[in-house]
PDB file of N, CA and C in Angstrom:
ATOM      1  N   UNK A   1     115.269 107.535 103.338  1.00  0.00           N
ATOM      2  CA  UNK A   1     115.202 106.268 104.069  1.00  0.00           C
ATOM      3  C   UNK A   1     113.988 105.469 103.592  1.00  0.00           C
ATOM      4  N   UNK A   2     114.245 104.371 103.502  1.00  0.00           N
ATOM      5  CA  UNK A   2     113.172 103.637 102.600  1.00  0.00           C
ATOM      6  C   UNK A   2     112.296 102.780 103.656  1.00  0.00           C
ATOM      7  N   UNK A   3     110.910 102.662 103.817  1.00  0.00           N
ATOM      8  CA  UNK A   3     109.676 102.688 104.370  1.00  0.00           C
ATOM      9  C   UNK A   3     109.586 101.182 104.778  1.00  0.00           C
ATOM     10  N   UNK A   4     109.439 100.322 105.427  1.00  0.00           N
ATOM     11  CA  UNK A   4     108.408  99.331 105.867  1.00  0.00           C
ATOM     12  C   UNK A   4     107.589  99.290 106.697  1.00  0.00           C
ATOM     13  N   UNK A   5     106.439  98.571 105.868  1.00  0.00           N
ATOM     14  CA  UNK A   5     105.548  98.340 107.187  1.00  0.00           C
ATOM     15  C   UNK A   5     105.389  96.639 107.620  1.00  0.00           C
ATOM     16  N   UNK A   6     105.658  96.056 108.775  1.00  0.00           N
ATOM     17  CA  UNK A   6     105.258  94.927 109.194  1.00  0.00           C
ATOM     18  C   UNK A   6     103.925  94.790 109.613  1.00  0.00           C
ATOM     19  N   UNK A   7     103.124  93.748 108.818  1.00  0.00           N
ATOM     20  CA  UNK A   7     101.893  93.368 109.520  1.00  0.00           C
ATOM     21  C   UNK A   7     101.650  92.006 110.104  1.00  0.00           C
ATOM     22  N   UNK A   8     102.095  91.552 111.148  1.00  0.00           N
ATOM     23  CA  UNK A   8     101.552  90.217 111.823  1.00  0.00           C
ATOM     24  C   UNK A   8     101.483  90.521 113.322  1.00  0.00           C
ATOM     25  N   UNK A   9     100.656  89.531 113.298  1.00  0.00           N
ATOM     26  CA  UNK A   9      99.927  88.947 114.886  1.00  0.00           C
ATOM     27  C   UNK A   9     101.307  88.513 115.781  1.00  0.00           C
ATOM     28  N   UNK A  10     102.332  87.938 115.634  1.00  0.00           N
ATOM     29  CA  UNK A  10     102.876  87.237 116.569  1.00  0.00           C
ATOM     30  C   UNK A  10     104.215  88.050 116.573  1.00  0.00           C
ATOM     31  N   UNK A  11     103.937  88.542 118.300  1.00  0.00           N
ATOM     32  CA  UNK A  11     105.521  89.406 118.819  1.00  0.00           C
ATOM     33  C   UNK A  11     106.710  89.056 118.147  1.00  0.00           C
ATOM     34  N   UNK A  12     107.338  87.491 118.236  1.00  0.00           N
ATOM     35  CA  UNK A  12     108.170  87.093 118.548  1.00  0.00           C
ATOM     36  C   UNK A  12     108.762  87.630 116.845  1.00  0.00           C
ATOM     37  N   UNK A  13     107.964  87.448 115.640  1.00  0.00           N
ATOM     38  CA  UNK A  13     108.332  87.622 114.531  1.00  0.00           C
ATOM     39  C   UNK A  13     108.893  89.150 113.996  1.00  0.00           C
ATOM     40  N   UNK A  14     107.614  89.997 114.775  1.00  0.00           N
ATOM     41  CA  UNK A  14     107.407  91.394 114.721  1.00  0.00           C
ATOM     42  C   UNK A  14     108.999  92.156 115.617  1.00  0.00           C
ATOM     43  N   UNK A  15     109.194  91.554 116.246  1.00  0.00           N
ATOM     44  CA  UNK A  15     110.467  91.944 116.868  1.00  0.00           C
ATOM     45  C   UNK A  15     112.001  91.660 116.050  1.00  0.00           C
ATOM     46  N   UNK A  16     112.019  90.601 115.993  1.00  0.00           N
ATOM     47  CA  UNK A  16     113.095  90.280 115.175  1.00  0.00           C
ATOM     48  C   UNK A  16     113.016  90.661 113.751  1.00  0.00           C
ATOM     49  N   UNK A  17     111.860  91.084 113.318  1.00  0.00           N
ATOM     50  CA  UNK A  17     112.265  91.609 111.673  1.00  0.00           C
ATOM     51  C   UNK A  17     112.414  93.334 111.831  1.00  0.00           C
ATOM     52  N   UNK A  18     111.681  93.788 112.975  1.00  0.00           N
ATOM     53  CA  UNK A  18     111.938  95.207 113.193  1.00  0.00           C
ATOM     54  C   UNK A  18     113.288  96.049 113.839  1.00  0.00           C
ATOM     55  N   UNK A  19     113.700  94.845 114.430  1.00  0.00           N
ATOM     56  CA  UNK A  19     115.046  94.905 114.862  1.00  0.00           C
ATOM     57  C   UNK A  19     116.363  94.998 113.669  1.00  0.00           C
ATOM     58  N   UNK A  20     115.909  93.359 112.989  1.00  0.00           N
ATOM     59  CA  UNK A  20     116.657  93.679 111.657  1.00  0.00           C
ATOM     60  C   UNK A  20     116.742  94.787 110.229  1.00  0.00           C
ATOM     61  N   UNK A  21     115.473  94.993 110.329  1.00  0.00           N
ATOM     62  CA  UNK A  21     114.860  96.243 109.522  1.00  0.00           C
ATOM     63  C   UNK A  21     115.592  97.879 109.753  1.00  0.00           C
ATOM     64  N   UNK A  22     115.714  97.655 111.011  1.00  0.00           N
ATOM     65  CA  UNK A  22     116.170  98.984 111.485  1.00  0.00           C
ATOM     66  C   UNK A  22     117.783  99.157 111.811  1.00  0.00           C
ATOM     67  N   UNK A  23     118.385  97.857 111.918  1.00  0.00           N
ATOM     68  CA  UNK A  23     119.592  97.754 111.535  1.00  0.00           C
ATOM     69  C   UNK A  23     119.924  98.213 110.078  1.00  0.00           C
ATOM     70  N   UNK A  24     119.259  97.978 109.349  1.00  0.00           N
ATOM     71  CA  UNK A  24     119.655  97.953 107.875  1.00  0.00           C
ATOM     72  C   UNK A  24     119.173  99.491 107.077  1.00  0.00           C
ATOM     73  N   UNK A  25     119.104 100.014 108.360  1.00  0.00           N
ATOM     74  CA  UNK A  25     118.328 101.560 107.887  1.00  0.00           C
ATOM     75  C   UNK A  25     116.785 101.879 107.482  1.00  0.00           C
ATOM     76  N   UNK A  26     116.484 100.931 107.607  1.00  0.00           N
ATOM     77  CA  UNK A  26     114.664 101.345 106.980  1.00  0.00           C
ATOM     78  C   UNK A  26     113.763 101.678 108.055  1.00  0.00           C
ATOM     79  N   UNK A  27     113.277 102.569 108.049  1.00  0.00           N
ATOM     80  CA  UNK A  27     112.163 103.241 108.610  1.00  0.00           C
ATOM     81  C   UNK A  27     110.966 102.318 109.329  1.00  0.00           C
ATOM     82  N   UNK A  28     110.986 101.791 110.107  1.00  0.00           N
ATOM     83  CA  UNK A  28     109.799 100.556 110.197  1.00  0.00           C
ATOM     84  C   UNK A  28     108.984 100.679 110.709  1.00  0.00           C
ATOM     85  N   UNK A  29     107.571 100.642 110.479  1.00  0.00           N
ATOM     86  CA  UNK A  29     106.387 100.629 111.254  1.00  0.00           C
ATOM     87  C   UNK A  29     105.256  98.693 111.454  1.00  0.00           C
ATOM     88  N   UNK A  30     104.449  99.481 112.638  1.00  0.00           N
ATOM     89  CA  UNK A  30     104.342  98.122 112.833  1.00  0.00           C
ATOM     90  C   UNK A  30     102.512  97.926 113.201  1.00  0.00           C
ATOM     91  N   UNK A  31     102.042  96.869 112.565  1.00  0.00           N
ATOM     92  CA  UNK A  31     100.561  96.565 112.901  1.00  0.00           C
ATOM     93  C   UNK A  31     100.542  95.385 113.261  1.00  0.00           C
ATOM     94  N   UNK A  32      99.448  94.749 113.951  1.00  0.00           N
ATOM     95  CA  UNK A  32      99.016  93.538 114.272  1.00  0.00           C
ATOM     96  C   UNK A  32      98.077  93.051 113.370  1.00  0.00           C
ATOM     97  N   UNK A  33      97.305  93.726 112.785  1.00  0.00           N
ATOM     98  CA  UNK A  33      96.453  93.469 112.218  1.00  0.00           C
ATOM     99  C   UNK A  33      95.949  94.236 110.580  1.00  0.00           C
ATOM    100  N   UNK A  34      95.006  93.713 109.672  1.00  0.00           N
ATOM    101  CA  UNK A  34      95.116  94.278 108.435  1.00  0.00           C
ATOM    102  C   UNK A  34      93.991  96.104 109.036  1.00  0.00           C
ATOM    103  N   UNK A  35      93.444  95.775 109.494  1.00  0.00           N
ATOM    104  CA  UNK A  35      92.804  97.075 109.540  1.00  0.00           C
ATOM    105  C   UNK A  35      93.848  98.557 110.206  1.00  0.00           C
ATOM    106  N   UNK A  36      94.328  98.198 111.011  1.00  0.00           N
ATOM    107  CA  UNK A  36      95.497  98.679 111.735  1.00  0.00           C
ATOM    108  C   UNK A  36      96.788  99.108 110.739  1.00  0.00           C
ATOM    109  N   UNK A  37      97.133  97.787 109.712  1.00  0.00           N
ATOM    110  CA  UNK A  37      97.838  98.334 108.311  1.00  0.00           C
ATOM    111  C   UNK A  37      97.714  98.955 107.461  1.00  0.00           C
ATOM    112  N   UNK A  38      96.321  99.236 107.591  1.00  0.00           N
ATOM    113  CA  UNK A  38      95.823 100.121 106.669  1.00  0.00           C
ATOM    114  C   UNK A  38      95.540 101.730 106.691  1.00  0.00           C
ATOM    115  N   UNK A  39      95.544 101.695 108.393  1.00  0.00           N
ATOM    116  CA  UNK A  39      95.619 103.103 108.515  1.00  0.00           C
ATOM    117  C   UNK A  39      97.254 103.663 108.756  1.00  0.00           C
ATOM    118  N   UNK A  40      97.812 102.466 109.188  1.00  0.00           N
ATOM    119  CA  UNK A  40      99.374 103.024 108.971  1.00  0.00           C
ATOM    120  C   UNK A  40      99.620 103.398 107.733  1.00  0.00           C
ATOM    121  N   UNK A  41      99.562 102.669 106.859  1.00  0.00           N
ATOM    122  CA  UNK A  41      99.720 102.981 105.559  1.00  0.00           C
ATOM    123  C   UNK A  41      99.293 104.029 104.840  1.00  0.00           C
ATOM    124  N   UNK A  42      98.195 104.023 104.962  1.00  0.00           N
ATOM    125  CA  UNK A  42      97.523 105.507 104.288  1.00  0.00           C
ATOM    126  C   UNK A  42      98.248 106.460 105.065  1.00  0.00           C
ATOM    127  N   UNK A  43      98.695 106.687 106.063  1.00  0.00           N
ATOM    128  CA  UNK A  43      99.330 107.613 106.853  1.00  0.00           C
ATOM    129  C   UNK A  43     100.773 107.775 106.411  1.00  0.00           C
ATOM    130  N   UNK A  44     101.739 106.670 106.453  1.00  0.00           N
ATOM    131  CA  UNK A  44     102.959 106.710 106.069  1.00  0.00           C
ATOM    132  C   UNK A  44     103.148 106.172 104.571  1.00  0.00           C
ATOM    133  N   UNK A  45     102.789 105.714 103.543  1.00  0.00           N
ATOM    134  CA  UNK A  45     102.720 105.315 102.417  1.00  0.00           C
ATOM    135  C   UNK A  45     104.168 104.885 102.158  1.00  0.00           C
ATOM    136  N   UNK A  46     104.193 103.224 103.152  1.00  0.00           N
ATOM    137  CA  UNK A  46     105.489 102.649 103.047  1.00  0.00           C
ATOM    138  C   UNK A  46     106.212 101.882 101.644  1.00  0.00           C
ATOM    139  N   UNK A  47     107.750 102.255 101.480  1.00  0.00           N
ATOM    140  CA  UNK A  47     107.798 101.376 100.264  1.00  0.00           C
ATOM    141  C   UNK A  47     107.215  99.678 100.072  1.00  0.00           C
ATOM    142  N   UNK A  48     107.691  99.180 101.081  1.00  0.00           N
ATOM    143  CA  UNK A  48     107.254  98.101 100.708  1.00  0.00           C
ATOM    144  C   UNK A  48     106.286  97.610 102.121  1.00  0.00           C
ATOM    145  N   UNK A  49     105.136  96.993 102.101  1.00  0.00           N
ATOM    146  CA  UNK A  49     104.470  95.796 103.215  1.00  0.00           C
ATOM    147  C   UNK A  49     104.691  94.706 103.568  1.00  0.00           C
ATOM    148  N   UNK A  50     105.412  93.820 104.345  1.00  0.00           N
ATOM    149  CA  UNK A  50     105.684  92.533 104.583  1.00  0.00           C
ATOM    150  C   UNK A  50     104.240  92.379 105.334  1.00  0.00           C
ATOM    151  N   UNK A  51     103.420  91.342 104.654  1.00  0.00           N
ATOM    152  CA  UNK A  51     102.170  91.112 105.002  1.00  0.00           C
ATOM    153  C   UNK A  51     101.978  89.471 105.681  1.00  0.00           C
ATOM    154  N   UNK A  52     101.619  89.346 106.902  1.00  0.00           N
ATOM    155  CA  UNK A  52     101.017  88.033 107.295  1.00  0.00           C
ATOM    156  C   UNK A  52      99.756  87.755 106.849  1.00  0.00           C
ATOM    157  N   UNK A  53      98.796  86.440 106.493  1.00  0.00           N
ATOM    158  CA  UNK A  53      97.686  86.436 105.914  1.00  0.00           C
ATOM    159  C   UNK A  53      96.919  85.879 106.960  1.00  0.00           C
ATOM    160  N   UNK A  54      97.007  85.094 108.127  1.00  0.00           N
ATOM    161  CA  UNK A  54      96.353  84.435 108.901  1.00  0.00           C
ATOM    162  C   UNK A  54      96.230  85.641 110.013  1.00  0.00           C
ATOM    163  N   UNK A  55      95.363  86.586 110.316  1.00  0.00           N
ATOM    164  CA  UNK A  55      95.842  87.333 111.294  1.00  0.00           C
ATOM    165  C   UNK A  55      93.911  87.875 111.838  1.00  0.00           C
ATOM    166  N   UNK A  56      94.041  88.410 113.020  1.00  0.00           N
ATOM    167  CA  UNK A  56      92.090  88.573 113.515  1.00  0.00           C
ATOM    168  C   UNK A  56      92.228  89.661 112.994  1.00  0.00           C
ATOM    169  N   UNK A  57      90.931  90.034 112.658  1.00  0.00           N
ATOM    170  CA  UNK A  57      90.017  90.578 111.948  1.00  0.00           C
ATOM    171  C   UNK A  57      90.238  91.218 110.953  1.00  0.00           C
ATOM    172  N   UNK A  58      91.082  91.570 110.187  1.00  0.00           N
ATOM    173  CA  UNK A  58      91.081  91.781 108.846  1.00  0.00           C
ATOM    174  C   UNK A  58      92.308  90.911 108.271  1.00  0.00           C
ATOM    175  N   UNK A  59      92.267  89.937 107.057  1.00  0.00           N
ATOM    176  CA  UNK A  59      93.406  88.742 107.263  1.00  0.00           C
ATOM    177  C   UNK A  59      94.133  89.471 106.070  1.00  0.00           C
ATOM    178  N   UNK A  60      94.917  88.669 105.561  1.00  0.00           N
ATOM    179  CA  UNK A  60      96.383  89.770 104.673  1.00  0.00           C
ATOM    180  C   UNK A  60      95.757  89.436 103.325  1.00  0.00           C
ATOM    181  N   UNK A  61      94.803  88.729 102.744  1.00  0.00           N
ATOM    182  CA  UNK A  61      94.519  89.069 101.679  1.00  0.00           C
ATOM    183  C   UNK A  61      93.418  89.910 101.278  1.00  0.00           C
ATOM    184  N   UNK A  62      92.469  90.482 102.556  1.00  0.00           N
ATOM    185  CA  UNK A  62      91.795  91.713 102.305  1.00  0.00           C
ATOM    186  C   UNK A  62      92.490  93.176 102.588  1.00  0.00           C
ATOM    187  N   UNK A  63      93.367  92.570 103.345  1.00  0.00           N
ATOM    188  CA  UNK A  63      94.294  94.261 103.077  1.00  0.00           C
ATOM    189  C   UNK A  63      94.830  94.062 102.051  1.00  0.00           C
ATOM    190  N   UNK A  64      95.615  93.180 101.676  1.00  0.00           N
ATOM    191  CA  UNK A  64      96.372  93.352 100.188  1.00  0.00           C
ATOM    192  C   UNK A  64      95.065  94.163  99.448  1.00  0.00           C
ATOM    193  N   UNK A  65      93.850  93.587  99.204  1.00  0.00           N
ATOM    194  CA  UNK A  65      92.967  94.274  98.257  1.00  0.00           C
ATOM    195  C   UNK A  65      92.724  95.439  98.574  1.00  0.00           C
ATOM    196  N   UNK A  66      92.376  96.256  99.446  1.00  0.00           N
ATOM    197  CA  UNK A  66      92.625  97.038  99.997  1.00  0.00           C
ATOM    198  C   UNK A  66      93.445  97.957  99.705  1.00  0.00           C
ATOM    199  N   UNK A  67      95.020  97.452  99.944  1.00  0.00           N
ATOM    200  CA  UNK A  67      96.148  98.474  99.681  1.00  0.00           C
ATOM    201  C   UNK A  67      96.128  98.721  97.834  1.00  0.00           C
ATOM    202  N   UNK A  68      95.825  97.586  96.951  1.00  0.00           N
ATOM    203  CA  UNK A  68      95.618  97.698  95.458  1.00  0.00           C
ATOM    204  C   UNK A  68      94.606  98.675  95.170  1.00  0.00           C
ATOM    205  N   UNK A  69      93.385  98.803  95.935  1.00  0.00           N
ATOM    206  CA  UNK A  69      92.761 100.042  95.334  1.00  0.00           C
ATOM    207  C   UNK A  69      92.634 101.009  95.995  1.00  0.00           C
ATOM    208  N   UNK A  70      93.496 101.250  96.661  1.00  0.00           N
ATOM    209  CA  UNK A  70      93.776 102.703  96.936  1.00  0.00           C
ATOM    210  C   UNK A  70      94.704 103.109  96.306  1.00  0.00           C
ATOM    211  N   UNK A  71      94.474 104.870  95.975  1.00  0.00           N
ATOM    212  CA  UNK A  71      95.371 105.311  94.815  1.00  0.00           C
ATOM    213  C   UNK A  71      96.943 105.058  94.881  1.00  0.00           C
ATOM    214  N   UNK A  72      96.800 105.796  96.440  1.00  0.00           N
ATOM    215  CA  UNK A  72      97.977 106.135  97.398  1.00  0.00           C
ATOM    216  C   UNK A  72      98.684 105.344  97.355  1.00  0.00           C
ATOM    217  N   UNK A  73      98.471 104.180  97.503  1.00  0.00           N
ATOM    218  CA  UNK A  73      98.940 103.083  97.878  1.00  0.00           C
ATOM    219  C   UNK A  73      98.997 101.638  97.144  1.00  0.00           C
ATOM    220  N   UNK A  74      98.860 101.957  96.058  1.00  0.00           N
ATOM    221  CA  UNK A  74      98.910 100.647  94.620  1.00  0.00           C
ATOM    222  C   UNK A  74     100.240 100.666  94.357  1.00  0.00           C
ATOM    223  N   UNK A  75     100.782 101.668  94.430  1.00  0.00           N
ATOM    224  CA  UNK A  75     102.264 101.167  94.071  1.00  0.00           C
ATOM    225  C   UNK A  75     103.060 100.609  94.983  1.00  0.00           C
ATOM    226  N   UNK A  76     102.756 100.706  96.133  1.00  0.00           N
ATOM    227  CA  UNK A  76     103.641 100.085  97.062  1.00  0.00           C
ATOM    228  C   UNK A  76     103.888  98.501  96.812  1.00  0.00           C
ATOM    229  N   UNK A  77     104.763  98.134  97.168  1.00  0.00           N
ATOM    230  CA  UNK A  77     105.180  96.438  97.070  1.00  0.00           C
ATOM    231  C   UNK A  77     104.640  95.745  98.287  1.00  0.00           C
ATOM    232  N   UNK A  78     103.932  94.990  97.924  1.00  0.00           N
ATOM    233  CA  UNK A  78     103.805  93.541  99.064  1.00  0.00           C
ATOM    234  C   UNK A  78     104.300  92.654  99.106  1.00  0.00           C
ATOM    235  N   UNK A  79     104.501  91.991 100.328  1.00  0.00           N
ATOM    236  CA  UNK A  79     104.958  90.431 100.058  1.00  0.00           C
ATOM    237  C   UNK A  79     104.586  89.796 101.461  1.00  0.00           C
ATOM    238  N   UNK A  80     103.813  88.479 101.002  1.00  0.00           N
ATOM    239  CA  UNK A  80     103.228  88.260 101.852  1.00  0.00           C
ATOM    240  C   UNK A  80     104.326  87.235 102.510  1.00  0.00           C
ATOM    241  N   UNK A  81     104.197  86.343 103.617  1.00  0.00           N
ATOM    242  CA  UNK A  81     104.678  86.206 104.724  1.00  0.00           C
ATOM    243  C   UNK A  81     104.677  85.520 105.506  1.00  0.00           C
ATOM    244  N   UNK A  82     103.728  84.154 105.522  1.00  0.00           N
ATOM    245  CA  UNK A  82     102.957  83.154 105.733  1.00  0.00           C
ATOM    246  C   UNK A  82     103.169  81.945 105.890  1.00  0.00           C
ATOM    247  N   UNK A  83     102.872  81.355 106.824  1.00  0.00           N
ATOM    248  CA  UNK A  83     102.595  79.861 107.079  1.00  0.00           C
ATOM    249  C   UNK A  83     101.840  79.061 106.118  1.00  0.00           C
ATOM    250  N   UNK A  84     101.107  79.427 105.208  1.00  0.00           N
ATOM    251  CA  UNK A  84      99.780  79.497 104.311  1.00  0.00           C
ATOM    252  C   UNK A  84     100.724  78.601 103.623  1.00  0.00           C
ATOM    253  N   UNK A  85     101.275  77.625 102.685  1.00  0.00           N
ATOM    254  CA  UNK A  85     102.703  77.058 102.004  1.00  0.00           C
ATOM    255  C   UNK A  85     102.150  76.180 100.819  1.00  0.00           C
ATOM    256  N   UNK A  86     100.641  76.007 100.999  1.00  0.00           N
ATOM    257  CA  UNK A  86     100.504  75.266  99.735  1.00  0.00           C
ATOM    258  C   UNK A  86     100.271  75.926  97.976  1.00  0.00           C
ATOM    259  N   UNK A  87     100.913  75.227  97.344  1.00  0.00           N
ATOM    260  CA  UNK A  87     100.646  76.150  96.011  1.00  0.00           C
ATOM    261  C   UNK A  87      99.420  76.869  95.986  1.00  0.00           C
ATOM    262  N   UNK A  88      98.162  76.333  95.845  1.00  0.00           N
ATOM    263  CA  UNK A  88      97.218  77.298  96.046  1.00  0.00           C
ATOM    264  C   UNK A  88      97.205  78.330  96.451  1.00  0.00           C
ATOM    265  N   UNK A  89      97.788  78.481  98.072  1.00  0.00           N
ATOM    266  CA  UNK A  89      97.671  80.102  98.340  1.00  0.00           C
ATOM    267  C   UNK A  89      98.434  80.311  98.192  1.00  0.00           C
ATOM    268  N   UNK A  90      99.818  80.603  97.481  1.00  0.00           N
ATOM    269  CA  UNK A  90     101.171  80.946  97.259  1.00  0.00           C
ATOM    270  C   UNK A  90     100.407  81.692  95.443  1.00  0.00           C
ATOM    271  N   UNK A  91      99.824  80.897  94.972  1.00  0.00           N
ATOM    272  CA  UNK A  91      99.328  81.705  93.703  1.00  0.00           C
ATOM    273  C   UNK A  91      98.285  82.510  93.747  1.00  0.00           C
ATOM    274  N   UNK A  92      97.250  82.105  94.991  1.00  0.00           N
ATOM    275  CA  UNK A  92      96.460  83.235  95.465  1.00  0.00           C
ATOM    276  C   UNK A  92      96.911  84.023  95.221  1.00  0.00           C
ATOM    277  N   UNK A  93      97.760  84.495  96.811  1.00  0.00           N
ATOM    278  CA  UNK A  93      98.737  85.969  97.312  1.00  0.00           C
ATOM    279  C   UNK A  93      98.956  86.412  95.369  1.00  0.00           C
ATOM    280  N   UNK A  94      99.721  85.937  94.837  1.00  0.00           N
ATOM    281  CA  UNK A  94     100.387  86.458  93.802  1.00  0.00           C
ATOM    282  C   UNK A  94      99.028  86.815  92.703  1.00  0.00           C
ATOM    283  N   UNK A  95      98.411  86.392  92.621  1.00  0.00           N
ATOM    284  CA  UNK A  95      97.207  86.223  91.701  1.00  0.00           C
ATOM    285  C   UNK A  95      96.836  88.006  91.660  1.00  0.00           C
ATOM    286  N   UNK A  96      96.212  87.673  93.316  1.00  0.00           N
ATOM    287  CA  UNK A  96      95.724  89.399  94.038  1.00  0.00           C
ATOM    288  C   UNK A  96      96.756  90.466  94.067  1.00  0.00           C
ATOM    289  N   UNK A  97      97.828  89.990  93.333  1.00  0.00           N
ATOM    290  CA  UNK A  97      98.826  91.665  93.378  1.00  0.00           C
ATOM    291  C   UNK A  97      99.804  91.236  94.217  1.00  0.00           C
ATOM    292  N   UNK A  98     100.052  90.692  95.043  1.00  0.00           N
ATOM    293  CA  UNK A  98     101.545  90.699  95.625  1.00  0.00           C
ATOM    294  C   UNK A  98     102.774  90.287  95.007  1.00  0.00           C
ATOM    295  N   UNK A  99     103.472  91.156  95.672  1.00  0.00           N
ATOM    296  CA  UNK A  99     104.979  91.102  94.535  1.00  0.00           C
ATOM    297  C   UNK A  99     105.549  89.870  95.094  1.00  0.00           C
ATOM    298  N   UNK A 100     105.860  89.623  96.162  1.00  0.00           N
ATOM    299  CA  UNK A 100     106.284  88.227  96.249  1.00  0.00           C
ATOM    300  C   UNK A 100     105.297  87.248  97.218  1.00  0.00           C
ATOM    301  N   UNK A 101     105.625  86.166  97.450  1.00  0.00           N
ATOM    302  CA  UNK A 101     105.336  85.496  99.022  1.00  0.00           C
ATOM    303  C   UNK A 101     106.262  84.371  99.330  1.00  0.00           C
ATOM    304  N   UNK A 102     106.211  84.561 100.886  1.00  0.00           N
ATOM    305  CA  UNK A 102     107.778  83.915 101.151  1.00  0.00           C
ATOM    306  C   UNK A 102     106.955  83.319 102.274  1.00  0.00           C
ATOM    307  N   UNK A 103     107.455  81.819 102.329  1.00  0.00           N
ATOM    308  CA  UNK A 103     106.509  80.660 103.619  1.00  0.00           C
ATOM    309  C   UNK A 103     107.427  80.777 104.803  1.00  0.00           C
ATOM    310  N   UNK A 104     106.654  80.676 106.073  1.00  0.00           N
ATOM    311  CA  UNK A 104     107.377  80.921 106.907  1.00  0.00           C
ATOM    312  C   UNK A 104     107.263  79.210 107.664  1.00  0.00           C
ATOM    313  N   UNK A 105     108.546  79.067 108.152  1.00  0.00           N
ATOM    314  CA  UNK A 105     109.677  79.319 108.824  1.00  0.00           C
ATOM    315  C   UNK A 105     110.406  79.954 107.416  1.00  0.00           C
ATOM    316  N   UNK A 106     111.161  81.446 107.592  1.00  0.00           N
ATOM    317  CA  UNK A 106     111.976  81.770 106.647  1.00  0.00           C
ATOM    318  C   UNK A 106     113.469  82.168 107.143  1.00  0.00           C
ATOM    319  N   UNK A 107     114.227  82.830 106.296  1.00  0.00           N
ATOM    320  CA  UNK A 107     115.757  82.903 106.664  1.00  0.00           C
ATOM    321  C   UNK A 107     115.405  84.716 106.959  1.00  0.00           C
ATOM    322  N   UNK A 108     115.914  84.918 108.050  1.00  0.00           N
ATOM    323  CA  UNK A 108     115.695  86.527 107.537  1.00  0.00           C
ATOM    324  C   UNK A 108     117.377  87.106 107.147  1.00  0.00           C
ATOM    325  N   UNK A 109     117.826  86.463 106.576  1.00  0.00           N
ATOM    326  CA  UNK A 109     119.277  87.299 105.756  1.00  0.00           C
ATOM    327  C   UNK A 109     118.438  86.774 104.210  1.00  0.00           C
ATOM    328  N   UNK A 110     117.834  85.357 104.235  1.00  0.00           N
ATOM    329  CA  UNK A 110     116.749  85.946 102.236  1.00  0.00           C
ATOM    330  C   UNK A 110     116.144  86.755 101.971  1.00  0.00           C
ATOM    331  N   UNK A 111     115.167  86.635 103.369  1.00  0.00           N
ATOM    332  CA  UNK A 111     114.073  87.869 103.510  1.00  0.00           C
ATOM    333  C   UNK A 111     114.502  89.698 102.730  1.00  0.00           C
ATOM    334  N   UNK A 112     115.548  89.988 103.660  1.00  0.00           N
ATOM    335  CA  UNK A 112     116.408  90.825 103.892  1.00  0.00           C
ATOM    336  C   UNK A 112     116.901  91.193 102.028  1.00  0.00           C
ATOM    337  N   UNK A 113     117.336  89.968 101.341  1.00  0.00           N
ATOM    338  CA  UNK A 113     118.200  90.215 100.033  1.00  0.00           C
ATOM    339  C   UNK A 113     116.936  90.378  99.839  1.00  0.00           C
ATOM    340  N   UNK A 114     115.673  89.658  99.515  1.00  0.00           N
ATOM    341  CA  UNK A 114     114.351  89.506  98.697  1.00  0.00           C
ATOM    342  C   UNK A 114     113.992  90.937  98.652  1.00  0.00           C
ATOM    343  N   UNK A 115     113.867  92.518  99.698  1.00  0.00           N
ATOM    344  CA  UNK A 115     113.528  92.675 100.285  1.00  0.00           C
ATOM    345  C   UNK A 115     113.876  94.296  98.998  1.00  0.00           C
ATOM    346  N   UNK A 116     115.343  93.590  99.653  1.00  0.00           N
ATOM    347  CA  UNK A 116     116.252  94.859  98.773  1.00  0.00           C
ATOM    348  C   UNK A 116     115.868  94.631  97.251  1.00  0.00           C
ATOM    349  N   UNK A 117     115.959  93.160  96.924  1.00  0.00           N
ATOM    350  CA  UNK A 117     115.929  93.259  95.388  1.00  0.00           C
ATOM    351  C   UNK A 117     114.636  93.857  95.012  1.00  0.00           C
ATOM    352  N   UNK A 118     113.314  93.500  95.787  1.00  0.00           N
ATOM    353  CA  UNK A 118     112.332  94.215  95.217  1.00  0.00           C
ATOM    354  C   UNK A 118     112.264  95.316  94.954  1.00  0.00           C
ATOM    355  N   UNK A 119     113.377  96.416  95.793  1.00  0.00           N
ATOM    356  CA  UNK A 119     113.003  97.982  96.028  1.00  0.00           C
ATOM    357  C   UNK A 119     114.187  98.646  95.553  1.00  0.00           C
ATOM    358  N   UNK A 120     114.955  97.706  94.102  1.00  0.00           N
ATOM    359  CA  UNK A 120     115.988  98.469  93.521  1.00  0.00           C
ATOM    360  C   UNK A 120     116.055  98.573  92.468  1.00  0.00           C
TER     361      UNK A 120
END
């Protein structure tokens, strides 16, 4: 069964992608925050991270760095997740290692294909 971890601040998102996630068979775990993702992670060493970047106290581009240098956990896929929409941070995210980033308001049946294509 193949691994996610969700990291954002806001219920309403965290529900509906964990709901859909777990429809679709994947294993899902869940943080609010990057420090909180990070010990999930090191713990469960999920295939892929759907990462929010605006989030308290540790924001999604110091966990992304984070998850890159740890051994354990460099191979895993990110993709960040974000309201963040201007080119700048869209090449950030990607700059620092993330495999994709997708602006939110998003579709979660793209999400969903994006999701699979990364992890096949």
């Amino acid at each position: 069964m193949k691994k996610i971890l969700i990291v954002d601040d806001e219920p309403n998102i965290v529900m509906s992608l964990e709901y859909t996630f777990k429809k679709k068979n994947y294993d899902v775990f869940i943080a609010r925050d990057g420090g909180e993702a990070l010990e999930i992670a090191e713990e469960n060493v999920p295939d892929v991270v759907l990462l929010d970047i605006m989030m308290p106290n540790v924001d999604g581009y110091e966990t992304l760095r984070q998850i890159k240098q740890n051994d354990k956990l460099k191979h895993t896929k990110v993709v960040f997740l974000s309201a963040k929409n201007k080119a700048t941070d869209i090449e950030k995210g990607l700059e620092m290692g993330a495999d994709k980033y997708l602006t939110k308001p998003f579709s979660v049946k793209k999400l969903v294909e994006e999701i699979n294509e990364l992890l096949e």
